[in-house]
N, C-alpha and C. Protein backbone atom coordinates (compact mmCIF):
# COMPACT_ATOMS: atom_id res chain seq x y z
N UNK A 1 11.22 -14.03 -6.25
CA UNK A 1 11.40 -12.62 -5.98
C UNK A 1 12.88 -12.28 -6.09
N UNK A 2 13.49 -11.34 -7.03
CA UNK A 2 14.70 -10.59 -7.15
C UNK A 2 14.99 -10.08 -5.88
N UNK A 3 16.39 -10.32 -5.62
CA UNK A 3 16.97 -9.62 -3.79
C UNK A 3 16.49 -8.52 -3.98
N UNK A 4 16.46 -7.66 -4.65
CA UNK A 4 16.72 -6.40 -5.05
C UNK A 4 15.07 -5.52 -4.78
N UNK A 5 14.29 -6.39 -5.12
CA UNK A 5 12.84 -6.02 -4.88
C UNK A 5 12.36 -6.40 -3.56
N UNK A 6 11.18 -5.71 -2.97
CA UNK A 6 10.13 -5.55 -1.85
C UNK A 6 8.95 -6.36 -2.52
N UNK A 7 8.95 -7.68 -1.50
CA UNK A 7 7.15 -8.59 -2.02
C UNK A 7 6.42 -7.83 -1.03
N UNK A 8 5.01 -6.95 -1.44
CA UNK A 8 4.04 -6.57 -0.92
C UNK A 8 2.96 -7.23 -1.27
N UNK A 9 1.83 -7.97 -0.10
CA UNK A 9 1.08 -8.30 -0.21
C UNK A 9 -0.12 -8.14 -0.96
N UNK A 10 -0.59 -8.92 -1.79
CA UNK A 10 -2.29 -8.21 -2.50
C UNK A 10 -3.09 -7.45 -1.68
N UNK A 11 -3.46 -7.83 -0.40
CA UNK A 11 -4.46 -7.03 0.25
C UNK A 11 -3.95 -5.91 0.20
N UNK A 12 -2.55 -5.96 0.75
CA UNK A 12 -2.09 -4.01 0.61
C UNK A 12 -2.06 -3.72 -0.50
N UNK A 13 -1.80 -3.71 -1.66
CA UNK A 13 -2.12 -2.93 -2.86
C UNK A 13 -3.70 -2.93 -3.10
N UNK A 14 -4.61 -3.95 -2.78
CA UNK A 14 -5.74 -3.47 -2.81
C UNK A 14 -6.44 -2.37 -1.79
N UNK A 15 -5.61 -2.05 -0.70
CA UNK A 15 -5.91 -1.19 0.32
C UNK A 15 -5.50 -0.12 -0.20
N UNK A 16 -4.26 0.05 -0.59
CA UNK A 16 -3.73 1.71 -1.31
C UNK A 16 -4.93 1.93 -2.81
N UNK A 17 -5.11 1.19 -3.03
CA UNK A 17 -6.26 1.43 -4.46
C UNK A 17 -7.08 2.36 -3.79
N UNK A 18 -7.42 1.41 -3.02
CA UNK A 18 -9.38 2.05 -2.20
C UNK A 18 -8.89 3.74 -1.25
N UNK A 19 -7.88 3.81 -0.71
CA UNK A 19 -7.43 4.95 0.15
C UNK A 19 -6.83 5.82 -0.52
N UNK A 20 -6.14 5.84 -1.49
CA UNK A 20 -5.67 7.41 -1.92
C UNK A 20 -5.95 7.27 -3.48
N UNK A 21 -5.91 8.24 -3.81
CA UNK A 21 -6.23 8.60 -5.63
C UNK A 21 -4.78 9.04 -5.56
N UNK A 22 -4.83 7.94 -7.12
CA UNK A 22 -3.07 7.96 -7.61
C UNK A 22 -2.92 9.06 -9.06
N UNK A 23 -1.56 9.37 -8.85
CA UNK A 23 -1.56 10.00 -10.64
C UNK A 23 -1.50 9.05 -11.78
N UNK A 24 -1.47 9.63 -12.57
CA UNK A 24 -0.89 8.39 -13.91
C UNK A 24 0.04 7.90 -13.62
N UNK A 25 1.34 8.32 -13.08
CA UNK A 25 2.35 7.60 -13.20
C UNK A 25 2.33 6.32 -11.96
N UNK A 26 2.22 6.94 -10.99
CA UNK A 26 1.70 5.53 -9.59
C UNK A 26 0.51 4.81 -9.83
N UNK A 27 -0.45 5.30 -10.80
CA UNK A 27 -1.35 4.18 -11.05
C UNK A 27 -0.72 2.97 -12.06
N UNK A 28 -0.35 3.19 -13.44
CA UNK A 28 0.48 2.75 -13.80
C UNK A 28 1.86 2.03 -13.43
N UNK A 29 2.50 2.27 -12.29
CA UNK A 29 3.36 1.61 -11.23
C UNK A 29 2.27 0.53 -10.88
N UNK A 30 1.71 1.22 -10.18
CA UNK A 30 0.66 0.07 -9.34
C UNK A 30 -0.05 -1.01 -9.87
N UNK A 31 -0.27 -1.04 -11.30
CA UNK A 31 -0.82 -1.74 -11.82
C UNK A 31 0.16 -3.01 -12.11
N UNK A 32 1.34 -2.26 -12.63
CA UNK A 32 2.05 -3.63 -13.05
C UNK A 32 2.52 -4.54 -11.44
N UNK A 33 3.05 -3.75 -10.28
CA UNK A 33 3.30 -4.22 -9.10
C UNK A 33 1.64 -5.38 -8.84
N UNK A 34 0.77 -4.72 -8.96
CA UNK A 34 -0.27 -5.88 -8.18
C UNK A 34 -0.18 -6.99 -9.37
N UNK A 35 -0.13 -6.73 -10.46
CA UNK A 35 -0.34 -8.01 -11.50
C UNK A 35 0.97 -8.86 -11.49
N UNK A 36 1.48 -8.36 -10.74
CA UNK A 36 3.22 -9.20 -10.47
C UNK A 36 4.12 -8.81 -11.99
N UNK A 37 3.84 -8.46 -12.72
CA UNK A 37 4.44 -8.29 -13.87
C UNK A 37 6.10 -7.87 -13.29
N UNK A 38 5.82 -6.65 -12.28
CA UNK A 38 7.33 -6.28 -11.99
C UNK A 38 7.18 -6.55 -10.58
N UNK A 39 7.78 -6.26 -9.68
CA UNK A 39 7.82 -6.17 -8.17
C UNK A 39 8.61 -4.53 -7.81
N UNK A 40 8.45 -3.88 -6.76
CA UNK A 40 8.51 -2.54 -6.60
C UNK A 40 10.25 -2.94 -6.08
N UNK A 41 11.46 -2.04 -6.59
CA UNK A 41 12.62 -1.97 -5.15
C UNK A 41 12.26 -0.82 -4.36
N UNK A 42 13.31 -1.18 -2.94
CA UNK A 42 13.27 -0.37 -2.54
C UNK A 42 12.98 0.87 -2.38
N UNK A 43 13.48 1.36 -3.03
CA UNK A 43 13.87 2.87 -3.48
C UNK A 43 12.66 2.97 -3.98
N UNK A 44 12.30 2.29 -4.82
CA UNK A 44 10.34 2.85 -5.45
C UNK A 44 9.48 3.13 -4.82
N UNK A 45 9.91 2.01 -3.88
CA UNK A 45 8.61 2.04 -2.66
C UNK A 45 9.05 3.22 -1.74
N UNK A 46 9.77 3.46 -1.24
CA UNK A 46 10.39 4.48 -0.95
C UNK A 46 9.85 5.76 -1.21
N UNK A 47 9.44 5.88 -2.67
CA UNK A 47 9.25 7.40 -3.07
C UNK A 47 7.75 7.08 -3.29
N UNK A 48 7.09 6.20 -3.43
CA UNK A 48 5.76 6.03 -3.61
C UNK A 48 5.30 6.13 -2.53
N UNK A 49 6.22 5.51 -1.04
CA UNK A 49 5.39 5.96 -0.43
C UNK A 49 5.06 7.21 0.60
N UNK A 50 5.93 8.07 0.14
CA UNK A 50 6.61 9.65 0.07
C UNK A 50 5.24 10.36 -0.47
N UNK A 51 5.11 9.43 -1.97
CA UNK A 51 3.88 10.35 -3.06
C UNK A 51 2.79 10.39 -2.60
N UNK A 52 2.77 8.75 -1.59
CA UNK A 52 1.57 8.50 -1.36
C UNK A 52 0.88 8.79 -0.17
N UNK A 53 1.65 9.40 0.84
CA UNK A 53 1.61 9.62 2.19
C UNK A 53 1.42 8.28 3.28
N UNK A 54 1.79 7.25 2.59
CA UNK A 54 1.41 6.22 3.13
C UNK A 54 2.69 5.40 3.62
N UNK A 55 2.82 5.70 4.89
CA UNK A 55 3.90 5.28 5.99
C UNK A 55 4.46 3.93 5.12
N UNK A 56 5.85 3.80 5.24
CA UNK A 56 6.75 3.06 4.31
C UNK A 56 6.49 1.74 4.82
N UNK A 57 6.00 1.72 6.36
CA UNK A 57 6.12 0.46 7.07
C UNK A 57 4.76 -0.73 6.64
N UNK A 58 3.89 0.17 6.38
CA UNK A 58 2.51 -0.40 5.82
C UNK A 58 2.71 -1.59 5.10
N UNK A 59 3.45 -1.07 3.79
CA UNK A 59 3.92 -1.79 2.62
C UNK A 59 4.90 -3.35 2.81
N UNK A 60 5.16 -3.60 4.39
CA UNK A 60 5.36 -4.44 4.84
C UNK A 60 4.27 -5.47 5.27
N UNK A 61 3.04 -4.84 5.99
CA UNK A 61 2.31 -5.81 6.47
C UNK A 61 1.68 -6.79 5.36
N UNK A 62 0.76 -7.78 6.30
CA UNK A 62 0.29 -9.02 5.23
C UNK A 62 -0.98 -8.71 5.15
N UNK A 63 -1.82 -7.65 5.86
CA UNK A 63 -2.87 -6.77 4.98
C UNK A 63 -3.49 -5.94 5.88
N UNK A 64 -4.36 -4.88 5.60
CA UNK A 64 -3.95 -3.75 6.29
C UNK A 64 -5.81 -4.23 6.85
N UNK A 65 -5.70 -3.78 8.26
CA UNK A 65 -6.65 -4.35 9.14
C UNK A 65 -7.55 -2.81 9.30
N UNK A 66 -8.49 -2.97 9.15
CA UNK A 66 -9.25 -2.07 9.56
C UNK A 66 -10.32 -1.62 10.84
N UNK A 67 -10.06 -0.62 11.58
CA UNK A 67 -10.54 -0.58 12.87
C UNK A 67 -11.74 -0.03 12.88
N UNK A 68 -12.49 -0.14 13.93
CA UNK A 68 -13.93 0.65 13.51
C UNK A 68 -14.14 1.11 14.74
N UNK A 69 -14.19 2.45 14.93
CA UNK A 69 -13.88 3.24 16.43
C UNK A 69 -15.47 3.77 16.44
N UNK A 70 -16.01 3.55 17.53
CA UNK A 70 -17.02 3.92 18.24
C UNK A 70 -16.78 4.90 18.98
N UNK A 71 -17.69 6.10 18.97
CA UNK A 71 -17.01 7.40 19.30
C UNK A 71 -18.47 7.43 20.15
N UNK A 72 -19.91 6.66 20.63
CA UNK A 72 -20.63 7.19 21.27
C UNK A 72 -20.13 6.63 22.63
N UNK A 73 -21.09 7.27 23.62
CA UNK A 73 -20.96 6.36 25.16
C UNK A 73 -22.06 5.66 25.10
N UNK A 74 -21.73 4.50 25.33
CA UNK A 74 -22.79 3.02 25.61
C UNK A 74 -22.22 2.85 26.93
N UNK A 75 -21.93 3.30 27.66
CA UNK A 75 -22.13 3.04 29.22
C UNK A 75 -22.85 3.85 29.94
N UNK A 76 -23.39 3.30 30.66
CA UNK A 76 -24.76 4.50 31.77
C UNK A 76 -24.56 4.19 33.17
């Protein structure tokens, strides 16, 4: 990995796939970032994740966990 670039985990780029619809140009980003071809800097990730509404900190974790909230009452 170049100093200069951000390593983001596979699961998280497979999580941003499934959660937001990208334009051409961030799909195209995204494609080469998950195939490792390039790695994202800073600053990319930065504005991608500006484009993407997807909190900058995300793009840190080692994969994005999913919660499953029960909204009835099961207590009596």
């Amino acid at each position: 990995m170049n100093e200069n670039t951000i390593e983001v985990s596979s699961g998280i780029w497979q999580w941003v796939m499934s959660a937001v619809t990208l334009n051409d140009e961030n799909k195209a980003k995204l494609d080469k970032w998950m195939s490792g071809e390039k790695s994202p800097t800073f600053n990319q990730l930065e504005k991608f994740s500006a484009e993407t509404r997807i909190p900058l900190g995300y793009f840190s974790l080692k994969f994005h966990r999913q919660r499953s909230v029960n909204f009835s009452n099961t207590e009596q």
